[in-house]
C-alpha atoms as a PDB file:
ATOM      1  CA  UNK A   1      34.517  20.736   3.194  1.00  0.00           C
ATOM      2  CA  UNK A   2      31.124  20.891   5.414  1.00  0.00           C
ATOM      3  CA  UNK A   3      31.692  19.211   8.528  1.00  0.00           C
ATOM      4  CA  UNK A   4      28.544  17.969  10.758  1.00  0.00           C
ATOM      5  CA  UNK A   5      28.537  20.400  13.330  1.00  0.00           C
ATOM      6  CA  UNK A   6      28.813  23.580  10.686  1.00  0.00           C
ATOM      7  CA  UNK A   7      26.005  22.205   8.342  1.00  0.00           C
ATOM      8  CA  UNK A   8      22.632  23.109   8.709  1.00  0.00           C
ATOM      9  CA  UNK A   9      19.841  21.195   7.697  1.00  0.00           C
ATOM     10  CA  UNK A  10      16.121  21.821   7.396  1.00  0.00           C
ATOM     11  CA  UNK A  11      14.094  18.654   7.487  1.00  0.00           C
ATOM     12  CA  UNK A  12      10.439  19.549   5.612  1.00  0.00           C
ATOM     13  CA  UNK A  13       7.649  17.450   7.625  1.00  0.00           C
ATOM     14  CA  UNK A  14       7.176  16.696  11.063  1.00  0.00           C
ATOM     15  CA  UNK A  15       5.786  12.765  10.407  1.00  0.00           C
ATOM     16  CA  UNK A  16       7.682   9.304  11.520  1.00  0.00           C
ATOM     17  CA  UNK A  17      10.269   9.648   8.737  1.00  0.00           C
ATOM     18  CA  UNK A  18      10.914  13.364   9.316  1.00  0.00           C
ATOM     19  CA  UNK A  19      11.642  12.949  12.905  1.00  0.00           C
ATOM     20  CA  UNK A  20      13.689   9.917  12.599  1.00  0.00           C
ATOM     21  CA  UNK A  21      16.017  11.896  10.008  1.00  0.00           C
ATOM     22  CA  UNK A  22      16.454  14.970  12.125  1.00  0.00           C
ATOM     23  CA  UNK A  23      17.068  12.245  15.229  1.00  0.00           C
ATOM     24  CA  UNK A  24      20.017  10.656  13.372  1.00  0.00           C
ATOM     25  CA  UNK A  25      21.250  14.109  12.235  1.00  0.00           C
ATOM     26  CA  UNK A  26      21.194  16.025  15.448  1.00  0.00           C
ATOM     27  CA  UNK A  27      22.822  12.893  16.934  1.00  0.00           C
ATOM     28  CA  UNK A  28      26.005  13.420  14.363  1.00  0.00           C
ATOM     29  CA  UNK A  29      26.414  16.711  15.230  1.00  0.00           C
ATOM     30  CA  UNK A  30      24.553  18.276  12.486  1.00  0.00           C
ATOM     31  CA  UNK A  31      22.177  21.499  13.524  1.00  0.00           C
ATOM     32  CA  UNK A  32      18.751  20.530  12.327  1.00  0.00           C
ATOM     33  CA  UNK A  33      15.567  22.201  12.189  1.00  0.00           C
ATOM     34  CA  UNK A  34      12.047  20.410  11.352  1.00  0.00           C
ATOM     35  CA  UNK A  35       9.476  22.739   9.727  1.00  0.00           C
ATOM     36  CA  UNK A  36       5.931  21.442   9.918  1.00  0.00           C
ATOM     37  CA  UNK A  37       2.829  22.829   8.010  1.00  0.00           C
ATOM     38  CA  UNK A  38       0.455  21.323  10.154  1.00  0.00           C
ATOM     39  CA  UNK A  39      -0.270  22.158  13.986  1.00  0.00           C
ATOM     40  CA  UNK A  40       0.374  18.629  15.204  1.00  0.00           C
ATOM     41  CA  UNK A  41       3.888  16.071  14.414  1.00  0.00           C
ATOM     42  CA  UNK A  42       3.212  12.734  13.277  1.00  0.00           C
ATOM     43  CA  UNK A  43       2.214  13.800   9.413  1.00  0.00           C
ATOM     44  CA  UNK A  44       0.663  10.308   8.429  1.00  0.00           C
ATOM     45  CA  UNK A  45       0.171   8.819  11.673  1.00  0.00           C
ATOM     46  CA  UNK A  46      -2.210  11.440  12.370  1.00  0.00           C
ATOM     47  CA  UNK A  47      -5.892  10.661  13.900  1.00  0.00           C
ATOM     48  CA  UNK A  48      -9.003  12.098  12.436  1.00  0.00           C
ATOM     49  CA  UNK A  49     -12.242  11.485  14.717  1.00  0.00           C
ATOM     50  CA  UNK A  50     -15.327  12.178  13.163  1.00  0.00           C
ATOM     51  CA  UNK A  51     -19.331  11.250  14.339  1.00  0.00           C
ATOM     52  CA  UNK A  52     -17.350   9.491  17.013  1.00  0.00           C
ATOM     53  CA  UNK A  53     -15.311   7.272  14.663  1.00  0.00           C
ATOM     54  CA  UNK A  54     -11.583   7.301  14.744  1.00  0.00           C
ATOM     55  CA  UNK A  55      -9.510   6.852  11.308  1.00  0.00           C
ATOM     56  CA  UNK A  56      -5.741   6.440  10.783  1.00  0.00           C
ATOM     57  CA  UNK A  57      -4.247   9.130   8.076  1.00  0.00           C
ATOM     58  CA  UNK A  58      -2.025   6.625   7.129  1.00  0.00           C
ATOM     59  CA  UNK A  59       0.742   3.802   7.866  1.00  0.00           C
ATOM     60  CA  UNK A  60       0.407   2.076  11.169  1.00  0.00           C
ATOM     61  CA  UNK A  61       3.898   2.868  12.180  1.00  0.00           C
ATOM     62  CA  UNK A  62       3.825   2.244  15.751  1.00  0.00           C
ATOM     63  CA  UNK A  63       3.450  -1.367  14.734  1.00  0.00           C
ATOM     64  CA  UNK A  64       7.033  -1.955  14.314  1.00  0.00           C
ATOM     65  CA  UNK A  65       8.343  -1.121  17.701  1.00  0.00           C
ATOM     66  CA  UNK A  66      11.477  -2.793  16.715  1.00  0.00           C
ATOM     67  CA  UNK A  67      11.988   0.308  13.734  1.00  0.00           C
ATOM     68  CA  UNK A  68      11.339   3.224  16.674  1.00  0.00           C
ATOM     69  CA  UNK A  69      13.720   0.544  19.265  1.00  0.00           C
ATOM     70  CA  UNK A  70      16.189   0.631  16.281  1.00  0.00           C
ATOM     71  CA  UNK A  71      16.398   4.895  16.010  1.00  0.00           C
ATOM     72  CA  UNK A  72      16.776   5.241  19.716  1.00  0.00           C
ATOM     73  CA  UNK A  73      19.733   2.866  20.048  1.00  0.00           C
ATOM     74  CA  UNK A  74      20.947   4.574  17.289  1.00  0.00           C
ATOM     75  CA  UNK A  75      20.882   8.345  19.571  1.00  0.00           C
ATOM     76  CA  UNK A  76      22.277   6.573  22.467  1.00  0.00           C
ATOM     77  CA  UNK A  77      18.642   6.435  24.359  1.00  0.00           C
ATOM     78  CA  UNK A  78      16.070   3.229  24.893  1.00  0.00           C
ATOM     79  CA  UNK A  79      12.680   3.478  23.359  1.00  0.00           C
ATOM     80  CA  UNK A  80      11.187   2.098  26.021  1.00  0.00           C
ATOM     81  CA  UNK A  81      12.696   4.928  28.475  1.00  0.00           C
ATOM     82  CA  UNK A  82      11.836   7.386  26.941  1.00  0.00           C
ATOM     83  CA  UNK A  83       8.326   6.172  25.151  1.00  0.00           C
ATOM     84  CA  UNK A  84       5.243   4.718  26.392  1.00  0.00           C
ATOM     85  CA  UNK A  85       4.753   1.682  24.590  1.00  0.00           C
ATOM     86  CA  UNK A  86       2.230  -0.708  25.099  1.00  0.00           C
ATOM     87  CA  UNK A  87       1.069  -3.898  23.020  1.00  0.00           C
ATOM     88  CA  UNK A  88      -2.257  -3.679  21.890  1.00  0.00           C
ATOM     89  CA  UNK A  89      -4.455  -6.684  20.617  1.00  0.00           C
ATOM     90  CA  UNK A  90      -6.437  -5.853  18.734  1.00  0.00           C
ATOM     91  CA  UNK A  91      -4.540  -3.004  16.865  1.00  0.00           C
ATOM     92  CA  UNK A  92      -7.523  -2.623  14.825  1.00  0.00           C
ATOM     93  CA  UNK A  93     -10.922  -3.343  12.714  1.00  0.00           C
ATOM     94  CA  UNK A  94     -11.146  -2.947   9.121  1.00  0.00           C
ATOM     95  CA  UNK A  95     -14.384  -2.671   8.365  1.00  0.00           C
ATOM     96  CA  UNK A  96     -15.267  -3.167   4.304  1.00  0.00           C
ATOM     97  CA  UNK A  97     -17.693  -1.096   2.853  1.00  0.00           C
ATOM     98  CA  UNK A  98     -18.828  -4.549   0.150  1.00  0.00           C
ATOM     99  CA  UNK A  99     -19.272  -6.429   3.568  1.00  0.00           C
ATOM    100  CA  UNK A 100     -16.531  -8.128   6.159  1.00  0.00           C
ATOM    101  CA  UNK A 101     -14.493  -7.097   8.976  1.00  0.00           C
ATOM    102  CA  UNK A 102     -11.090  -8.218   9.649  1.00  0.00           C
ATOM    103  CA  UNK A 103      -9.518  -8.231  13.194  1.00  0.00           C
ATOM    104  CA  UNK A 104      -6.208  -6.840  12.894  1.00  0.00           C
ATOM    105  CA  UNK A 105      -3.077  -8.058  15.414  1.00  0.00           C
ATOM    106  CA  UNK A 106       0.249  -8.405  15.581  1.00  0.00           C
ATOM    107  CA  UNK A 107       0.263 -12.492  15.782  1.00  0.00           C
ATOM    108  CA  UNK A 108       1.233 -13.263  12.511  1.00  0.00           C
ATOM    109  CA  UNK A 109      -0.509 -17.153  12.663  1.00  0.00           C
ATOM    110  CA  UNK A 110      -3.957 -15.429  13.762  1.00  0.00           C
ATOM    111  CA  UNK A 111      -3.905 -12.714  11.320  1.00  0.00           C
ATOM    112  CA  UNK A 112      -2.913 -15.380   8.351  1.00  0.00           C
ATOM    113  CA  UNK A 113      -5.916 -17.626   9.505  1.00  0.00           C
ATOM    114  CA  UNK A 114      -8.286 -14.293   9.726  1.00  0.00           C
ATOM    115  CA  UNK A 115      -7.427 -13.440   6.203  1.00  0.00           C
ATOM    116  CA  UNK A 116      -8.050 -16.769   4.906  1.00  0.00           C
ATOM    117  CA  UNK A 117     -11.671 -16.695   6.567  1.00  0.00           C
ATOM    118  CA  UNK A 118     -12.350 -13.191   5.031  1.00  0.00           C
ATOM    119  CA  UNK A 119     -10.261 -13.684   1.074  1.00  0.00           C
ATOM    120  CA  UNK A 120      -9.189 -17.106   1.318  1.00  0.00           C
ATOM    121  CA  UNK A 121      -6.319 -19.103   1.321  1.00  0.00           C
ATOM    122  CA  UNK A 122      -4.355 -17.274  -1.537  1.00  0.00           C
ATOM    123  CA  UNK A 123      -4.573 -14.190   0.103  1.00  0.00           C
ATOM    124  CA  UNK A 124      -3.496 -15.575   3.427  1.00  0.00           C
ATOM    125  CA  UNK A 125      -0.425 -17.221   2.234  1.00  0.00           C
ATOM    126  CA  UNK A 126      -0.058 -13.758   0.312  1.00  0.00           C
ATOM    127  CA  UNK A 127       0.198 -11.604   3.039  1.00  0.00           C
ATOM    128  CA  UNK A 128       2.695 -13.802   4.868  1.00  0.00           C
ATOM    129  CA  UNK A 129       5.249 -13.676   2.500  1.00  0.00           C
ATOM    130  CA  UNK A 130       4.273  -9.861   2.362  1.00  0.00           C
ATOM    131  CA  UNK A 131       5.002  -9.714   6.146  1.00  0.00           C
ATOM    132  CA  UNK A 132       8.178 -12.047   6.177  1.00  0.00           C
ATOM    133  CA  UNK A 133       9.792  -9.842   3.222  1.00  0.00           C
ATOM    134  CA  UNK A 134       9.290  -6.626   4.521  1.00  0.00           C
ATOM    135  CA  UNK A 135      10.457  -7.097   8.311  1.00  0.00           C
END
């Protein structure tokens, strides 16, 4: 029977989930290796800049600082050690290409009210339960 520190595992994909995985791994003893395709880590969470606009490739991961806290504690290590993490508000602007703009932060009151300005009240109570379910 394979025991962690005579398995081998190759983790495909440098990006938030990728790294977590081979994190975890490494940490029980398993040899990992991460193969990425692309020149950079961070698959999804990726920048593109472009006529001086910068656009997210994907999920805002970063967001949830208590996800990346969670996966250091996990290795024996503290996020905020061993990362530089700083708040940001505003995280961002989404800008809609049929008109509005929408303020993006992390203050789940402000962001409700913002959304019910921009889609109304529906929405707003929408997201909130979207939020409060998924944390």
């Amino acid at each position: 029977m394979p025991t962690p520190s005579n398995q081998h595992i190759v983790i495909v994909g440098a990006g938030p989930g990728g790294l977590a995985a081979s994190l975890l791994l490494a940490k029980a003893g398993v040899n990992v290796t991460v193969v990425e395709r692309s020149s950079k880590v961070g698959g999804r969470t990726k920048i593109i800049e472009r006529d001086g606009f910068k656009f997210d490739l994907g999920p805002t991961f970063f967001h949830y600082t208590e996800v990346i806290e969670e996966i250091f504690q996990a290795i024996g290590k503290d996020a905020h050690k061993e990362l530089k993490l700083n708040q940001l508000d505003l995280n961002y602007r989404l800008i809609f290409g049929q008109g509005g703009e929408l303020d993006c932060t992390s203050d789940l009151d402000v962001m409700r009210d913002r959304i019910a300005v921009l889609s109304g009240e529906k929405d707003a109570n929408a997201f909130v339960e979207y939020v409060e379910d998924n944390r």
